[in-house]
C-alpha atoms as a PDB file:
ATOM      1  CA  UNK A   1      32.253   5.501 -44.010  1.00  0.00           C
ATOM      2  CA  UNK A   2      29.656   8.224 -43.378  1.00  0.00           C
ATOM      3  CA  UNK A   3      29.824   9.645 -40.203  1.00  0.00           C
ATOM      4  CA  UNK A   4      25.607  10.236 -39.749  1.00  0.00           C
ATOM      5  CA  UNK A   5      22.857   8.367 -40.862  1.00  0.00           C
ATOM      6  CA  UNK A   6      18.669   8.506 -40.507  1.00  0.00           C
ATOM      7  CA  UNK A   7      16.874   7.292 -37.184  1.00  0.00           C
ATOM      8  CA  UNK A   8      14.070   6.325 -38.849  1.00  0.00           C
ATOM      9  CA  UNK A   9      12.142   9.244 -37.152  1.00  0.00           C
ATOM     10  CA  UNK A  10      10.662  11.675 -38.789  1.00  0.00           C
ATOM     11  CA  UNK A  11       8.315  14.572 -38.700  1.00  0.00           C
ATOM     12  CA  UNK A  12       6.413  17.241 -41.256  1.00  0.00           C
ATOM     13  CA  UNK A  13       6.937  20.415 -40.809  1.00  0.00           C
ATOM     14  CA  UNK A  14       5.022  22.322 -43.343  1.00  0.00           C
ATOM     15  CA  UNK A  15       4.338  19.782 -45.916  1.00  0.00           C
ATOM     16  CA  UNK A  16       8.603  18.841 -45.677  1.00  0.00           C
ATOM     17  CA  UNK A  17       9.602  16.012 -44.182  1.00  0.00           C
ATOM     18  CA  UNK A  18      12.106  16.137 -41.736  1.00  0.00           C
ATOM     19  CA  UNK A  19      14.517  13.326 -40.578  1.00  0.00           C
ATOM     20  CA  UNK A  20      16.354  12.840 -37.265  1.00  0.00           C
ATOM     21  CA  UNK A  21      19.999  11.933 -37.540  1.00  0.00           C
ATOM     22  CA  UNK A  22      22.884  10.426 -35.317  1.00  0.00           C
ATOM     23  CA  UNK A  23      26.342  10.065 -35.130  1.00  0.00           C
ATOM     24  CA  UNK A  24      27.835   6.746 -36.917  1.00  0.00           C
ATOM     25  CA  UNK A  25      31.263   7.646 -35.629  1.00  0.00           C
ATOM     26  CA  UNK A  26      32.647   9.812 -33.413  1.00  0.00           C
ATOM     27  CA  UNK A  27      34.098  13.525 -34.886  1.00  0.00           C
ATOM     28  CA  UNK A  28      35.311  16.610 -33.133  1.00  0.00           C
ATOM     29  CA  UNK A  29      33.297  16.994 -30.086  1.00  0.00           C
ATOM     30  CA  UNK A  30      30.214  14.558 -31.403  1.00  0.00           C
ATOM     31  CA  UNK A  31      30.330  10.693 -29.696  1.00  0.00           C
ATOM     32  CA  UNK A  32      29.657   7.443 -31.777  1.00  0.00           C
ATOM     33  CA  UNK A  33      25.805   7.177 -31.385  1.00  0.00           C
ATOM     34  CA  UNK A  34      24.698  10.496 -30.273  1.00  0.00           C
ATOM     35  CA  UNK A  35      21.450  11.738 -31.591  1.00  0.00           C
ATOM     36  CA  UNK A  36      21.513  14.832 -33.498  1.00  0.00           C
ATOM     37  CA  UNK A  37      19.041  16.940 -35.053  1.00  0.00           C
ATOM     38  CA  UNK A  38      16.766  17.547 -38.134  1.00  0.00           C
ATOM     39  CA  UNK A  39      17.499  17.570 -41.827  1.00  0.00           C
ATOM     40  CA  UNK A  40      15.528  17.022 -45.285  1.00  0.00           C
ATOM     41  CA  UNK A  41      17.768  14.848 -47.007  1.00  0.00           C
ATOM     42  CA  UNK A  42      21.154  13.894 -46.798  1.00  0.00           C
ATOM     43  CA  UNK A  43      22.532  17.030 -48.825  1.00  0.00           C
ATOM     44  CA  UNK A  44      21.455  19.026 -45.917  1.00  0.00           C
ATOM     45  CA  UNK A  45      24.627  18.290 -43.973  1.00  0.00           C
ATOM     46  CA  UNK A  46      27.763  17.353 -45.638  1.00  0.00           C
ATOM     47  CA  UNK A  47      28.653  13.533 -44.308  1.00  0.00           C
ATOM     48  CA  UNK A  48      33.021  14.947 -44.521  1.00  0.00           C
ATOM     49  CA  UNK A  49      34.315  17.611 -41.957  1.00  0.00           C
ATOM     50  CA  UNK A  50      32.574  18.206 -38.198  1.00  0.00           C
ATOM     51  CA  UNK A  51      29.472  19.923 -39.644  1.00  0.00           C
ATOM     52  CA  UNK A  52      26.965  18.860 -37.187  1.00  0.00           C
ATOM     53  CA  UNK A  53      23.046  19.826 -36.976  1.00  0.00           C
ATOM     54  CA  UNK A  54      22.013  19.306 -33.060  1.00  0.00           C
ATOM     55  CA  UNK A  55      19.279  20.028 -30.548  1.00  0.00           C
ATOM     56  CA  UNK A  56      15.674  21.010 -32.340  1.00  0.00           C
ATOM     57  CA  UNK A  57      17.819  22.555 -35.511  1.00  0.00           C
ATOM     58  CA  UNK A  58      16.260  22.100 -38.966  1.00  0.00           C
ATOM     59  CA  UNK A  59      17.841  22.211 -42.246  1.00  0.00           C
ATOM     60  CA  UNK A  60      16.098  21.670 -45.153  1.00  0.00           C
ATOM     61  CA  UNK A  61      15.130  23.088 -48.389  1.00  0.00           C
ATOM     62  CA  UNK A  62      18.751  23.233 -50.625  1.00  0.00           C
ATOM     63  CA  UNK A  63      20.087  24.579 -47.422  1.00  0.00           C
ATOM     64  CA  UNK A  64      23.625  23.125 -47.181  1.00  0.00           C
ATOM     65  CA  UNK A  65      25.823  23.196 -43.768  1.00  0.00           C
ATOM     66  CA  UNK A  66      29.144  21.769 -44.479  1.00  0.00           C
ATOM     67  CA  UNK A  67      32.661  22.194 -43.110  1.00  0.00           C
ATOM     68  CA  UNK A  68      33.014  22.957 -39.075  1.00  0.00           C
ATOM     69  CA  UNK A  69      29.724  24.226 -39.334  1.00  0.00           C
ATOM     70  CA  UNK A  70      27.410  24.247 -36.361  1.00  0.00           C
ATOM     71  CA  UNK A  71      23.359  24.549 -35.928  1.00  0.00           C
ATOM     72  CA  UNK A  72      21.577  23.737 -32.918  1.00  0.00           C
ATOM     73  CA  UNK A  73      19.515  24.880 -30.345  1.00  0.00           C
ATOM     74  CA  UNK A  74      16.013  25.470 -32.237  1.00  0.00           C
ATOM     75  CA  UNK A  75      18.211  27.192 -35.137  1.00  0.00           C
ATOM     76  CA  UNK A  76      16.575  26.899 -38.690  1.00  0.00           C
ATOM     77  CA  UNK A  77      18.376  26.879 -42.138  1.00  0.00           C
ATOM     78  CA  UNK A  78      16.513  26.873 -45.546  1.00  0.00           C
ATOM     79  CA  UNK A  79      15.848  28.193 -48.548  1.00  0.00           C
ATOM     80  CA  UNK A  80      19.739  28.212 -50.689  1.00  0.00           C
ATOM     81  CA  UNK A  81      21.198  29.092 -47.320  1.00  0.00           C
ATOM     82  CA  UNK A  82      24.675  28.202 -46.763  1.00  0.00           C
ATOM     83  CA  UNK A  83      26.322  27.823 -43.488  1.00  0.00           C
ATOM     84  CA  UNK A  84      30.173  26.374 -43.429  1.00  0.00           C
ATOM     85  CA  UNK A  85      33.869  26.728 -42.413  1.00  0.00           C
ATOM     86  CA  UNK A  86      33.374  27.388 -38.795  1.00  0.00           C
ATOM     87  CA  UNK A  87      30.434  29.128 -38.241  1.00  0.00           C
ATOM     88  CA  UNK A  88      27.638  28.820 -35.683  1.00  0.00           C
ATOM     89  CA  UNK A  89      23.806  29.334 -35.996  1.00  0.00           C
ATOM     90  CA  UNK A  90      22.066  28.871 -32.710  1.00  0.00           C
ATOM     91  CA  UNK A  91      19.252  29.847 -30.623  1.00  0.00           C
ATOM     92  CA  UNK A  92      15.963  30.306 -32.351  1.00  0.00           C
ATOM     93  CA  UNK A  93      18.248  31.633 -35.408  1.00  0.00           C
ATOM     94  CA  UNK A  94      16.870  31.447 -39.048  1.00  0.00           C
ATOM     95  CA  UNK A  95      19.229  31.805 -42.048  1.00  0.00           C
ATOM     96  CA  UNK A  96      17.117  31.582 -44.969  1.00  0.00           C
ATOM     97  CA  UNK A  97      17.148  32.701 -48.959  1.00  0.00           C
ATOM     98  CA  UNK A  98      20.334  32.863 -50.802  1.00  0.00           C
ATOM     99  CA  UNK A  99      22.096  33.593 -47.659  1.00  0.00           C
ATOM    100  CA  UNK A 100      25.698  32.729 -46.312  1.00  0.00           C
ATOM    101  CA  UNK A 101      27.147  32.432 -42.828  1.00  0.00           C
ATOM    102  CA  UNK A 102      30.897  31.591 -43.010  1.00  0.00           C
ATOM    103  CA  UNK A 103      34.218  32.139 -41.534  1.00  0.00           C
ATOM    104  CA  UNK A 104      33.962  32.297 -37.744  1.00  0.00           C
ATOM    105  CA  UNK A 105      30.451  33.720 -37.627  1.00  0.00           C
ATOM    106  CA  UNK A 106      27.968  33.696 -35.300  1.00  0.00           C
ATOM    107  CA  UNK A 107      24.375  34.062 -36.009  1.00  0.00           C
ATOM    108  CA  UNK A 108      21.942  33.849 -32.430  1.00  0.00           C
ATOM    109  CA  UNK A 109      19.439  34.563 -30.087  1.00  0.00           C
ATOM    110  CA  UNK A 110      16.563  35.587 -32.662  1.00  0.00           C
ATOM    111  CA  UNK A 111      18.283  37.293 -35.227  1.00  0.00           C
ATOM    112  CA  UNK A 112      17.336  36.498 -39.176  1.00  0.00           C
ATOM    113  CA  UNK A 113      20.005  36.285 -42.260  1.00  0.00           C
ATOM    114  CA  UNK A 114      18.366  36.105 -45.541  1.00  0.00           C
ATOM    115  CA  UNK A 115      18.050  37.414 -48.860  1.00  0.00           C
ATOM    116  CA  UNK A 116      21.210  37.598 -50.187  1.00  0.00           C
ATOM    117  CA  UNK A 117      23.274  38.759 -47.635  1.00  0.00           C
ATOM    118  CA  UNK A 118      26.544  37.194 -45.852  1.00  0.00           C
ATOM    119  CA  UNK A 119      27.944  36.937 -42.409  1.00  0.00           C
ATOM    120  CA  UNK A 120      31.700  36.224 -42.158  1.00  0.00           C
ATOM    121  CA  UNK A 121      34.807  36.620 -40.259  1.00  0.00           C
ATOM    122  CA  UNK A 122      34.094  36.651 -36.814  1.00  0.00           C
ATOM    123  CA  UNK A 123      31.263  38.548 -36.858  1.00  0.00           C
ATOM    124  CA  UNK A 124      27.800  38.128 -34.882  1.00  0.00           C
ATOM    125  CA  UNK A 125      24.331  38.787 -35.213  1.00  0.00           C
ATOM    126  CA  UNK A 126      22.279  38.064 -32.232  1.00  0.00           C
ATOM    127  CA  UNK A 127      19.616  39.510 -30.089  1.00  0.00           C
ATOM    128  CA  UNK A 128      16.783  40.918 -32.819  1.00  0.00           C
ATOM    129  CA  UNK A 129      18.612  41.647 -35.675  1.00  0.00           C
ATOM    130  CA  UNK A 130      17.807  41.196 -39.223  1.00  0.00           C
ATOM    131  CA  UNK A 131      20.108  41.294 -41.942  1.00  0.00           C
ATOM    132  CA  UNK A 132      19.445  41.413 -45.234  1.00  0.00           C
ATOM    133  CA  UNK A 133      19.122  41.941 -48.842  1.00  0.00           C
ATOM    134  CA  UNK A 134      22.775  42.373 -50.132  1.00  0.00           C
ATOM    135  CA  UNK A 135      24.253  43.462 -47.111  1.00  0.00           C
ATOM    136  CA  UNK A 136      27.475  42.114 -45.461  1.00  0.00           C
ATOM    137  CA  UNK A 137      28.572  41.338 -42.682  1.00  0.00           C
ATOM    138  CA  UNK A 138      32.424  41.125 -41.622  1.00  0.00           C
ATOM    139  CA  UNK A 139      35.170  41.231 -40.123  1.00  0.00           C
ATOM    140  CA  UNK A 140      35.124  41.837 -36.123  1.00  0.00           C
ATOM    141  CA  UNK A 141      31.308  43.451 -36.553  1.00  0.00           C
ATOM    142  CA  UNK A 142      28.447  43.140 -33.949  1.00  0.00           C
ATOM    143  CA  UNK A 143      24.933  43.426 -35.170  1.00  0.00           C
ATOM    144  CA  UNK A 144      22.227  42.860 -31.766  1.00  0.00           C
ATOM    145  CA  UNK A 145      19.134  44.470 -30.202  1.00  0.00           C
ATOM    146  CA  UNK A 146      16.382  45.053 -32.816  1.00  0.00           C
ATOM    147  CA  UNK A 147      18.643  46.381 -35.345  1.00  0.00           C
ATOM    148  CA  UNK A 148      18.291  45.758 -39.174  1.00  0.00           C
ATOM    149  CA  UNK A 149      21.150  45.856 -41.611  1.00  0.00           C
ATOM    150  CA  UNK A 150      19.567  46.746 -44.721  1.00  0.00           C
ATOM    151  CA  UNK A 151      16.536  48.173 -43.838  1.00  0.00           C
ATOM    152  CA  UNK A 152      12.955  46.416 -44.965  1.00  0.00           C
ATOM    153  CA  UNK A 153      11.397  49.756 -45.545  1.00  0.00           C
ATOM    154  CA  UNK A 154      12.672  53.122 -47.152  1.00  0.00           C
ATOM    155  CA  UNK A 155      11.108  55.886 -48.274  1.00  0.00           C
ATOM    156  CA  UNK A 156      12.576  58.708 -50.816  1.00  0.00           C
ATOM    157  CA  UNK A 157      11.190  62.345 -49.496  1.00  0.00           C
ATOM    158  CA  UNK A 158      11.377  65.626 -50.591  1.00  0.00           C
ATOM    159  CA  UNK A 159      14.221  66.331 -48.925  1.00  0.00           C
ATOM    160  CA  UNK A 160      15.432  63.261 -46.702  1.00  0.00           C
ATOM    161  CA  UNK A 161      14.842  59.763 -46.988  1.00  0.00           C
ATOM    162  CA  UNK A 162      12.631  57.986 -44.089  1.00  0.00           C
ATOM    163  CA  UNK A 163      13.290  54.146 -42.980  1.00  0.00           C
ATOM    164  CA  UNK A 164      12.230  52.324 -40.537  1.00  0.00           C
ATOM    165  CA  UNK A 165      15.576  51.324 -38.858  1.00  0.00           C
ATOM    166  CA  UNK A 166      14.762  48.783 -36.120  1.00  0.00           C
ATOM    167  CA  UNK A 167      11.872  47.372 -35.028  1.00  0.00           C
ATOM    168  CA  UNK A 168      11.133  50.502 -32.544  1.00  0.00           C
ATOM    169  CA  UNK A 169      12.884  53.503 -34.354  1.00  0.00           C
ATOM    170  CA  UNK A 170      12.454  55.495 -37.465  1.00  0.00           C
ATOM    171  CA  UNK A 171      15.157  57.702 -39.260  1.00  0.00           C
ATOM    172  CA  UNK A 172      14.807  60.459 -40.940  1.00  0.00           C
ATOM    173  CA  UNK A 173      18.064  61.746 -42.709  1.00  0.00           C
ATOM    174  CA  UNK A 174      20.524  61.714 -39.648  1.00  0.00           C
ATOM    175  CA  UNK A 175      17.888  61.880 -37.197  1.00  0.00           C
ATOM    176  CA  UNK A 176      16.877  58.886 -35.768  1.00  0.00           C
ATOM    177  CA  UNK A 177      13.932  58.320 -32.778  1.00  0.00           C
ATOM    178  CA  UNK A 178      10.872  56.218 -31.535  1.00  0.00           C
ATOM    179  CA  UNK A 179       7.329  57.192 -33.501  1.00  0.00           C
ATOM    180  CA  UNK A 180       6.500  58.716 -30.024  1.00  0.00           C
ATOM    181  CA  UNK A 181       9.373  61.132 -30.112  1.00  0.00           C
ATOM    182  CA  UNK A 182       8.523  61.690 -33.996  1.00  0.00           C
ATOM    183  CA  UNK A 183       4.948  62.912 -33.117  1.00  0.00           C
ATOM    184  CA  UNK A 184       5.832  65.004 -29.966  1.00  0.00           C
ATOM    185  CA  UNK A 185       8.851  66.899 -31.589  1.00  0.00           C
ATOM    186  CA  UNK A 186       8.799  66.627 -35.587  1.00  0.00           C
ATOM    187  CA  UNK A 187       7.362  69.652 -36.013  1.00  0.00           C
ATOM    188  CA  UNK A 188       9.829  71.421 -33.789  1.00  0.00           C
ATOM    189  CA  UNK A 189      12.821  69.499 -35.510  1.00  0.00           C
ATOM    190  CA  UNK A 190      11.488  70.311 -39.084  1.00  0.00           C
ATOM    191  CA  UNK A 191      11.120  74.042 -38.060  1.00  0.00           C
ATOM    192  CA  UNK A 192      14.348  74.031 -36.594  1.00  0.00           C
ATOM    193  CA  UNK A 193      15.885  72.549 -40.297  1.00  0.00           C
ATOM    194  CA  UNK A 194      14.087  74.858 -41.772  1.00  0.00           C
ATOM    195  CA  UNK A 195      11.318  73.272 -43.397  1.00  0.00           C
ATOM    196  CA  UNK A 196       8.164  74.359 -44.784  1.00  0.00           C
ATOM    197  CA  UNK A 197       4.622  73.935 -43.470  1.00  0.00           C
ATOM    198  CA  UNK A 198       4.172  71.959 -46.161  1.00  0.00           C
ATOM    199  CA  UNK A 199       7.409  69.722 -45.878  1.00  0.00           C
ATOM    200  CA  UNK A 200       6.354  68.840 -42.336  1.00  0.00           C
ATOM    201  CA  UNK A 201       2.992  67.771 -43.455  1.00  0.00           C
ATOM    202  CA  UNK A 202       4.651  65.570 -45.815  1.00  0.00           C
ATOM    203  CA  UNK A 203       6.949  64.200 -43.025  1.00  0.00           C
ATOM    204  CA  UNK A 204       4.029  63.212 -40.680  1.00  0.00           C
ATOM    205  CA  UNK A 205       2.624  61.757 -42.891  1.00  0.00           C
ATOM    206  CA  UNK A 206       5.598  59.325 -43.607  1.00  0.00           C
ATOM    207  CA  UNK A 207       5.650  58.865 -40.150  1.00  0.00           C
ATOM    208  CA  UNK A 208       1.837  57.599 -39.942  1.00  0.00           C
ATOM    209  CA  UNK A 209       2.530  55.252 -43.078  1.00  0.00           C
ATOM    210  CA  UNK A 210       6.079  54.130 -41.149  1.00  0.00           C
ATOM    211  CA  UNK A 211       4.109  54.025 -37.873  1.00  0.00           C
ATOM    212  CA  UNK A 212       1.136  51.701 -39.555  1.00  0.00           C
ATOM    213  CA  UNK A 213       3.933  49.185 -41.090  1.00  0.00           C
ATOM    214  CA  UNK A 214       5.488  48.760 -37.504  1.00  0.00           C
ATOM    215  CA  UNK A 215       2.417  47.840 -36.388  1.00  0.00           C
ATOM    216  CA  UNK A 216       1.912  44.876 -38.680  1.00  0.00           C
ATOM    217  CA  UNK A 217       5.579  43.701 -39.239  1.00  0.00           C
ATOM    218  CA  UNK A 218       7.677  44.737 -35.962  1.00  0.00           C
ATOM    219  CA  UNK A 219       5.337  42.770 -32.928  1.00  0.00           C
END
C-alpha cells in the first residue's frame, strides 16, 4: 500500500507543475489523512520509509527525498538534489544541483546547498550560508551567518589570492575584513607586508571589482 497519494490540487510554479500530497496511512509522526506538501511527480518522495515533504516544501525536478528524510517549512529541493537517511531541510532552505544532504543533517533558515557539494553526519547549515561546488560538509560541523563554503568568487593575485568570503567580507591571503575596512586601511596593511606601490594599486583594484560583484550578487 502506498503511504501518500495526490489531492488533486495543484499549482505551476515556473512552468512545473506541482502536486499537493497526503498521508494514506499513518508513519512515524505523520497521521492517516494529513495533508502534506508539494512534489512534481511521485519519484519526488519515496512512497517506503518516513520521508515526508510538509508545510509549503517543494520538490521537484529529479530531486529525490527518500529514507527518514524531512522537508518542510517553505524548504525547496530540485535540480538532482538528494536528501535521505535522516536529514532535515527546513525553513526557506534550497538544496539544488547535484547536491546531497544525508546522515543526520540539517540544512535551515536561508542557507543554499548546491552544485555538487554534500552535507552529512550531523552537521548544519543555517542562517545565510551557501555551500557549494565540491565542498563537504561533515561530521559535527556548523556552517551559519553569511558564510560560504566554497567561495563563488576567487581571484589569483600577484602575490595573494582575493575572494569574496561571505556576503559582507573579503579575504585577502589571511586577512580577512568588510570593503569599508579594505578601503580605509589596505594601503597601510600592504605597506606594512611590504608591498609595492604598484602591488597595492593592483589590490584596490581587486577590491573595487570584489566590491562591484557584492553589490549585484550579495543583497
Amino acid at each position: 500500500m502506498k503511504k501518500y497519494s495526490f489531492t488533486g490540487e495543484t499549482k505551476v510554479f515556473f512552468g512545473i507543475t506541482l502536486n499537493r500530497i497526503k498521508a494514506d496511512i499513518s508513519f512515524s509522526t505523520v497521521v492517516e489523512g494529513e495533508i502534506g506538501g508539494w512534489i512534481e511527480k511521485e519519484e519526488s518522495l519515496d512512497q517506503s520509509g518516513n520521508a515526508w515533504v510538509s508545510g509549503n516544501a517543494q520538490v521537484y525536478g529529479d530531486a529525490q527525498v527518500s529514507g527518514n528524510a524531512q522537508v518542510s517549512g517553505n524548504a525547496r529541493v530540485s535540480g538532482d538534489a538528494q536528501v535521505c537517511e535522516n536529514a532535515r531541510v527546513y525553513g526557506n532552505a534550497r538544496v539544488y544541483g547535484n547536491a546531497q544532504v544525508y546522515g543526520d543533517a540539517q540544512v535551515s533558515g536561508n542557507a543554499w546547498v548546491y552544485g555538487n557539494a554534500q552535507v552529512s553526519g550531523n552537521a548544519q547549515v543555517y542562517g545565510n550560508a551557501q555551500v557549494s561546488g565540491d565542498a563537504q560538509v561533515s561530521g559535527d560541523a556548523q556552517v551559519s551567518g553569511d558564510a560560504w563554503v566554497k567561495t563563488p568568487l576567487f581571484i589569483s593575485g600577484t602575490l595573494w589570492g582575493i575572494s569574496v568570503s561571505s556576503k559582507t567580507t573579503i579575504s585577502i591571503g589571511c586577512n580577512t575584513f568588510t570593503p569599508e575596512v579594505w578601503d580605509d586601511k589596505g594601503g597601510e596593511l600592504g605597506r606594512a607586508e611590504g608591498m609595492t606601490k604598484g602591488e597595492i594599486a593592483e589590490y584596490k583594484m581587486h577590491i573595487e571589482y570584489c566590491k562591484r560583484w557584492m553589490a549585484i550578487y550579495c543583497k
